[in-house]
PDB file of N, CA and C in Angstrom:
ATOM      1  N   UNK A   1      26.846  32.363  -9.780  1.00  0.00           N
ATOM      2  CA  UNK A   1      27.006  32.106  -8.372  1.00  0.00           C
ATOM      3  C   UNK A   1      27.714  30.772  -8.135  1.00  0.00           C
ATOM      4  N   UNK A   2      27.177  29.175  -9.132  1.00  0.00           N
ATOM      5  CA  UNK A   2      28.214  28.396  -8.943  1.00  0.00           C
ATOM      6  C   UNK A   2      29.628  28.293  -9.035  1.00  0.00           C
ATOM      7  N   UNK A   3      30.225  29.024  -9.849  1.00  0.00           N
ATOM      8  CA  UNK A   3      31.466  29.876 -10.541  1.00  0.00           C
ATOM      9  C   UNK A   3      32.256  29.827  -9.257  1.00  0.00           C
ATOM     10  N   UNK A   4      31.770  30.998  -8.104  1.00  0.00           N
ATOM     11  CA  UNK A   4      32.150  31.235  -7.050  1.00  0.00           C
ATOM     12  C   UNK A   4      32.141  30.629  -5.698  1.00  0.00           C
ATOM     13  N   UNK A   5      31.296  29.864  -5.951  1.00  0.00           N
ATOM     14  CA  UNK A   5      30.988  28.396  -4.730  1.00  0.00           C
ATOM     15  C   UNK A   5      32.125  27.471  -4.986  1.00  0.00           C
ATOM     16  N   UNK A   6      32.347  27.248  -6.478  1.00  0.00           N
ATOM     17  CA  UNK A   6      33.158  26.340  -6.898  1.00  0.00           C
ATOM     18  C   UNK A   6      35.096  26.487  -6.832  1.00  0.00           C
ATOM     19  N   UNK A   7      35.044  27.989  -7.162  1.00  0.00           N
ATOM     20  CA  UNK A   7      36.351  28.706  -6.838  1.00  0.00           C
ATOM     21  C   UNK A   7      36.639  28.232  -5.266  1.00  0.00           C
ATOM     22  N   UNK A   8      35.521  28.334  -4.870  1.00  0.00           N
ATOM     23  CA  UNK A   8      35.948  29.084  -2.870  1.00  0.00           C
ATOM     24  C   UNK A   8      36.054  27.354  -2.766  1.00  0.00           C
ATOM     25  N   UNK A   9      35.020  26.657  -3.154  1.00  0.00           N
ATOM     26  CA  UNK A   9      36.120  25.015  -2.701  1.00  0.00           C
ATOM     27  C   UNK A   9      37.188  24.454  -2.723  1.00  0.00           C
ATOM     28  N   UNK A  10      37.417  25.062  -4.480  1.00  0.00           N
ATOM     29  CA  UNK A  10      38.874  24.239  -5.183  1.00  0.00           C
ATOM     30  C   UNK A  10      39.757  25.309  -4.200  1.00  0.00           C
ATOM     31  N   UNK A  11      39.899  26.259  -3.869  1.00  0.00           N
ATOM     32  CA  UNK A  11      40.733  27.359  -3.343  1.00  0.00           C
ATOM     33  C   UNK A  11      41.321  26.277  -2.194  1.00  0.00           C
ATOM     34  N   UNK A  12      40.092  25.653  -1.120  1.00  0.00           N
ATOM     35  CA  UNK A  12      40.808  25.331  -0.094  1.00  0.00           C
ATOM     36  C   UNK A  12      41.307  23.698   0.121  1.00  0.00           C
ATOM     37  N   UNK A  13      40.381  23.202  -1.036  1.00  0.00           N
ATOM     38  CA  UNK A  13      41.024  21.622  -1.356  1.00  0.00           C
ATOM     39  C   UNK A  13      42.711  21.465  -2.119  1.00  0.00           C
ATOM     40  N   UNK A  14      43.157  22.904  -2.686  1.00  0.00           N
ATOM     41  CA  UNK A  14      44.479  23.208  -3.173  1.00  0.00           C
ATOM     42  C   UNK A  14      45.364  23.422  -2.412  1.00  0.00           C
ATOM     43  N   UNK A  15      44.755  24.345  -1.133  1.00  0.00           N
ATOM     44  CA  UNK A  15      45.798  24.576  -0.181  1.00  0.00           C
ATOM     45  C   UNK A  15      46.032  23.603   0.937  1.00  0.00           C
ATOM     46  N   UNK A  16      45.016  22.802   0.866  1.00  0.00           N
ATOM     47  CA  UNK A  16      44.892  22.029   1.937  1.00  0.00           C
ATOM     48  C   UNK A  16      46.356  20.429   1.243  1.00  0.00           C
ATOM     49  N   UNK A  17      46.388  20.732  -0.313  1.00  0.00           N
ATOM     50  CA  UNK A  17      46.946  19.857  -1.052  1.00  0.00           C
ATOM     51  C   UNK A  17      48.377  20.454  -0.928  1.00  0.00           C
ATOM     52  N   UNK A  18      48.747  21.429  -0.760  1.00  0.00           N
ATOM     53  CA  UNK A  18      50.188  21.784  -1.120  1.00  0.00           C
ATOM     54  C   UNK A  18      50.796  22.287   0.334  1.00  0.00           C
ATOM     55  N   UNK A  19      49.933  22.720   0.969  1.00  0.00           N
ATOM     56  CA  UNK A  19      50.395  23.509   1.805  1.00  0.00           C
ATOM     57  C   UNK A  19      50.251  22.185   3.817  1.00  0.00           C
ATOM     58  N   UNK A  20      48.972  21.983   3.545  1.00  0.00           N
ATOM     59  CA  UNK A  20      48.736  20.770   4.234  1.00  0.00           C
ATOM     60  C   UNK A  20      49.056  19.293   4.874  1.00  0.00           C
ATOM     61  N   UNK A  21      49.640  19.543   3.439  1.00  0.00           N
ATOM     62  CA  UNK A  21      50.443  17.731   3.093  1.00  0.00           C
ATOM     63  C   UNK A  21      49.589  16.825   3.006  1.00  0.00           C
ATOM     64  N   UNK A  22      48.155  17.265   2.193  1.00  0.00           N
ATOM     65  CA  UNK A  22      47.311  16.071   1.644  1.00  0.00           C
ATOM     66  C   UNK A  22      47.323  15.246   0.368  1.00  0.00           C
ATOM     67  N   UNK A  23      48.350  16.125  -0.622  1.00  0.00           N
ATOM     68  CA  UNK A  23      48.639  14.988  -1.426  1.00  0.00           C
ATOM     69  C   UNK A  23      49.156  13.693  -1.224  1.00  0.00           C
ATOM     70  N   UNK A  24      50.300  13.263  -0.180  1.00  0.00           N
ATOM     71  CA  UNK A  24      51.149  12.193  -0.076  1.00  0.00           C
ATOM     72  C   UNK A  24      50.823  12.330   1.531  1.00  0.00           C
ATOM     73  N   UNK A  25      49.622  11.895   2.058  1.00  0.00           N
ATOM     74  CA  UNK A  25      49.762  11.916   3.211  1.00  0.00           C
ATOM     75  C   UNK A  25      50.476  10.631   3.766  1.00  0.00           C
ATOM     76  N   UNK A  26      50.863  10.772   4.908  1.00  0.00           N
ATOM     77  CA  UNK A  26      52.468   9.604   5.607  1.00  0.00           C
ATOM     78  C   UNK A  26      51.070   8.760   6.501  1.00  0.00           C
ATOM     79  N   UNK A  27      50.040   8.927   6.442  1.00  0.00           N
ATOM     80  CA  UNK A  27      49.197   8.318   7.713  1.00  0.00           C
ATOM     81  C   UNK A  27      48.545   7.224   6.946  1.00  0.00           C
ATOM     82  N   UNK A  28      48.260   6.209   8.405  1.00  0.00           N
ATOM     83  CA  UNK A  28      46.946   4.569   7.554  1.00  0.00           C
ATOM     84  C   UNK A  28      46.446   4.899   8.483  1.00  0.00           C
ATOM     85  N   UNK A  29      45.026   4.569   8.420  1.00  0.00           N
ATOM     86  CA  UNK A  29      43.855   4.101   8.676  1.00  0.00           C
ATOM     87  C   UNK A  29      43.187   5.468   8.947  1.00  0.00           C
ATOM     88  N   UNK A  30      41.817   5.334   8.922  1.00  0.00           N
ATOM     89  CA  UNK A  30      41.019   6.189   9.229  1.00  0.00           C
ATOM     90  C   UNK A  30      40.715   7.162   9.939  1.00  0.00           C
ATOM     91  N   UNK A  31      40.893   7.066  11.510  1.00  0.00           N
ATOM     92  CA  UNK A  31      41.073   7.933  12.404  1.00  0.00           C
ATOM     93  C   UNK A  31      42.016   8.933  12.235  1.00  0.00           C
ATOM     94  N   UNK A  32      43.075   8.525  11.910  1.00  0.00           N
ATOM     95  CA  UNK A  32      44.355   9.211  11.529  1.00  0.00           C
ATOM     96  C   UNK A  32      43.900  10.195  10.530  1.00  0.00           C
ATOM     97  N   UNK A  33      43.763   9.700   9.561  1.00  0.00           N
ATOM     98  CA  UNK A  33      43.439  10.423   8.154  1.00  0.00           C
ATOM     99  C   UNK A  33      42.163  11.698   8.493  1.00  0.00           C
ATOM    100  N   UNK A  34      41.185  10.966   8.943  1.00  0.00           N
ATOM    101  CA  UNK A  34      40.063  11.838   9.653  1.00  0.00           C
ATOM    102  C   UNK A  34      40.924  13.018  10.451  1.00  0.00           C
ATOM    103  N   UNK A  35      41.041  12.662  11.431  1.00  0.00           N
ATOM    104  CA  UNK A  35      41.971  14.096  12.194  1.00  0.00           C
ATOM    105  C   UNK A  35      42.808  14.540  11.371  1.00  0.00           C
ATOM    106  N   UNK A  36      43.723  14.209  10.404  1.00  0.00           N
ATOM    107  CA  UNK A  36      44.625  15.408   9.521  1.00  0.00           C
ATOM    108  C   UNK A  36      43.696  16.035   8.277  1.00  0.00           C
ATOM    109  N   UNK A  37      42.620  15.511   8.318  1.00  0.00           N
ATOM    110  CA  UNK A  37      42.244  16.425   7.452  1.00  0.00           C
ATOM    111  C   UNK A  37      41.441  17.474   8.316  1.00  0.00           C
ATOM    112  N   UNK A  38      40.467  16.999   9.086  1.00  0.00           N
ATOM    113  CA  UNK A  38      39.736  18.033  10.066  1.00  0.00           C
ATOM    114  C   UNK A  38      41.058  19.080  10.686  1.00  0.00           C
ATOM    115  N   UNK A  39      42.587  18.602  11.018  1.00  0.00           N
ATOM    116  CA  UNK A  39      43.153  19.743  11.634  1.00  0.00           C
ATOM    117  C   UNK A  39      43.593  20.433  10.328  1.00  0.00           C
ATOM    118  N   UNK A  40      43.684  20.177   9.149  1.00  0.00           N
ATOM    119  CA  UNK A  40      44.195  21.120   7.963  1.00  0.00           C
ATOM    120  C   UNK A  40      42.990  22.374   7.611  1.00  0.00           C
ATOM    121  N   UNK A  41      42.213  21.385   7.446  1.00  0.00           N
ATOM    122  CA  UNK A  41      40.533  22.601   6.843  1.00  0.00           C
ATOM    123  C   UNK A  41      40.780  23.279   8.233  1.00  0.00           C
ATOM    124  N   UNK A  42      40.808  23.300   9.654  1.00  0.00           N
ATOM    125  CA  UNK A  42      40.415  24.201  10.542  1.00  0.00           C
ATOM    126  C   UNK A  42      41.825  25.344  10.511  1.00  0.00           C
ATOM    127  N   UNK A  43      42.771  24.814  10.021  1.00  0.00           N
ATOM    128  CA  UNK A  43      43.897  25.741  10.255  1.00  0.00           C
ATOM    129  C   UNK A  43      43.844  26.813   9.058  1.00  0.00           C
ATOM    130  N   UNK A  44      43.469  25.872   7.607  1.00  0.00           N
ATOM    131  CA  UNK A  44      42.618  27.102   6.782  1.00  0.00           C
ATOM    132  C   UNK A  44      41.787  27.969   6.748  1.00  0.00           C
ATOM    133  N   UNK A  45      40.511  27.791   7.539  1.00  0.00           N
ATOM    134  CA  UNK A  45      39.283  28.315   8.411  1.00  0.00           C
ATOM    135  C   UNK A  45      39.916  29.175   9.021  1.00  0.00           C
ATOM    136  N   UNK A  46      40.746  29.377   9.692  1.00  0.00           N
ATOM    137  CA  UNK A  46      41.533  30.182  10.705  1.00  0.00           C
ATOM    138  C   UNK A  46      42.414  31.294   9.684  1.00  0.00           C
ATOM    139  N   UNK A  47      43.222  30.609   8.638  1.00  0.00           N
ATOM    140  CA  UNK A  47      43.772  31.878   7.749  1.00  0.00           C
ATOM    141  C   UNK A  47      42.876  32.728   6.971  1.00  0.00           C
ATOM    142  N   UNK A  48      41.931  31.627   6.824  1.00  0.00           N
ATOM    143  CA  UNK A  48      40.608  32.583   5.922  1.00  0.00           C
ATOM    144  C   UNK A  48      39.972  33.434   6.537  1.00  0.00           C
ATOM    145  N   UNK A  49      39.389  33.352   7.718  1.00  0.00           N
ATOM    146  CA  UNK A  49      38.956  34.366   8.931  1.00  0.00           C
ATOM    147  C   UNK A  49      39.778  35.327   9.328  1.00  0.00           C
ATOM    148  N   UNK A  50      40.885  35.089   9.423  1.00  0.00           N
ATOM    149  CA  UNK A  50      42.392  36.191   9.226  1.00  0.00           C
ATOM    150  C   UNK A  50      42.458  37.358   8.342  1.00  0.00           C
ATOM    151  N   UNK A  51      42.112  36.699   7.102  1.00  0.00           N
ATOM    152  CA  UNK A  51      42.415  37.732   5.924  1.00  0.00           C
ATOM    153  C   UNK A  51      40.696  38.403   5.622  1.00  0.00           C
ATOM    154  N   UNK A  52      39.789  38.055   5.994  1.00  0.00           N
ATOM    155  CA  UNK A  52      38.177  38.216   5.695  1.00  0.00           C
ATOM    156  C   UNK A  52      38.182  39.723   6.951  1.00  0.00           C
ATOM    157  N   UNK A  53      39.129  39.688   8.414  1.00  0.00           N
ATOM    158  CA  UNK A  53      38.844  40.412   9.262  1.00  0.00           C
ATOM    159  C   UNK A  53      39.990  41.306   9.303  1.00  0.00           C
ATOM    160  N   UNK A  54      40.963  41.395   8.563  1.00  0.00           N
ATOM    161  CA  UNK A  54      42.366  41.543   8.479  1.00  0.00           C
ATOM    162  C   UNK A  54      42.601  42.020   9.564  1.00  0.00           C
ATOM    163  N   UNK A  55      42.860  41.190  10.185  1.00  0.00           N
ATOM    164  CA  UNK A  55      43.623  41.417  11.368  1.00  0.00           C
ATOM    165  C   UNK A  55      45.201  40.251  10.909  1.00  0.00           C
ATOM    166  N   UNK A  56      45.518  39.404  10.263  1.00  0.00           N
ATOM    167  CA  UNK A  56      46.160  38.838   9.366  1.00  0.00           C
ATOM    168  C   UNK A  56      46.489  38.830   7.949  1.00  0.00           C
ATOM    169  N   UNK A  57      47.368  39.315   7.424  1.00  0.00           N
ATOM    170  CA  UNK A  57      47.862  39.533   6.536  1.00  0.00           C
ATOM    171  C   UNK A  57      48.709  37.978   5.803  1.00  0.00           C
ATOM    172  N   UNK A  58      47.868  37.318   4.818  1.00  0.00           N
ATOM    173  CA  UNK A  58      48.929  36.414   4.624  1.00  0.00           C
ATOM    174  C   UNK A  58      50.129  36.465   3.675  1.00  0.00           C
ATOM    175  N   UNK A  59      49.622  37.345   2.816  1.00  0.00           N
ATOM    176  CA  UNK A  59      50.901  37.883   1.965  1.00  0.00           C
ATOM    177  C   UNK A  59      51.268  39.207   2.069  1.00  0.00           C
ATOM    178  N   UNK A  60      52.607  39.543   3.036  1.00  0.00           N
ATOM    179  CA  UNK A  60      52.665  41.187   2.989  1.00  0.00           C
ATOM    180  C   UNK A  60      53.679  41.536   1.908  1.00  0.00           C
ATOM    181  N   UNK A  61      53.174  42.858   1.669  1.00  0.00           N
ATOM    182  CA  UNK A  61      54.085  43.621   0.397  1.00  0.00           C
ATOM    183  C   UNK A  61      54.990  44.597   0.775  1.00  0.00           C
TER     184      UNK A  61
END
């Protein structure tokens, strides 16, 4: 069960890294940083709820 707790984190700390722009983020200080990460995880939250209800498709074939 940790296996899969651990997958489903790294899953969205990766996308949140490549796709997000949290590796090299352009922002200082705290507030800043605070809100781009809270708006990245919620915009992931939102693709993940997408594909869980498919009503969103994130990769079509």
């Amino acid at each position: 069960m940790s296996l899969k707790v651990r997958k489903r984190i790294e899953q969205c700390f990766g996308w949140a890294k490549t796709v997000g722009d949290l590796r090299k983020l352009p922002l200082v200080g705290m507030a800043k940083v605070s809100a781009w990460v809270h708006w990245n995880f919620a915009a992931y939250n939102l693709i993940r709820l997408g594909g869980i209800g498919e009503w969103w498709n994130p990769s079509p074939t």
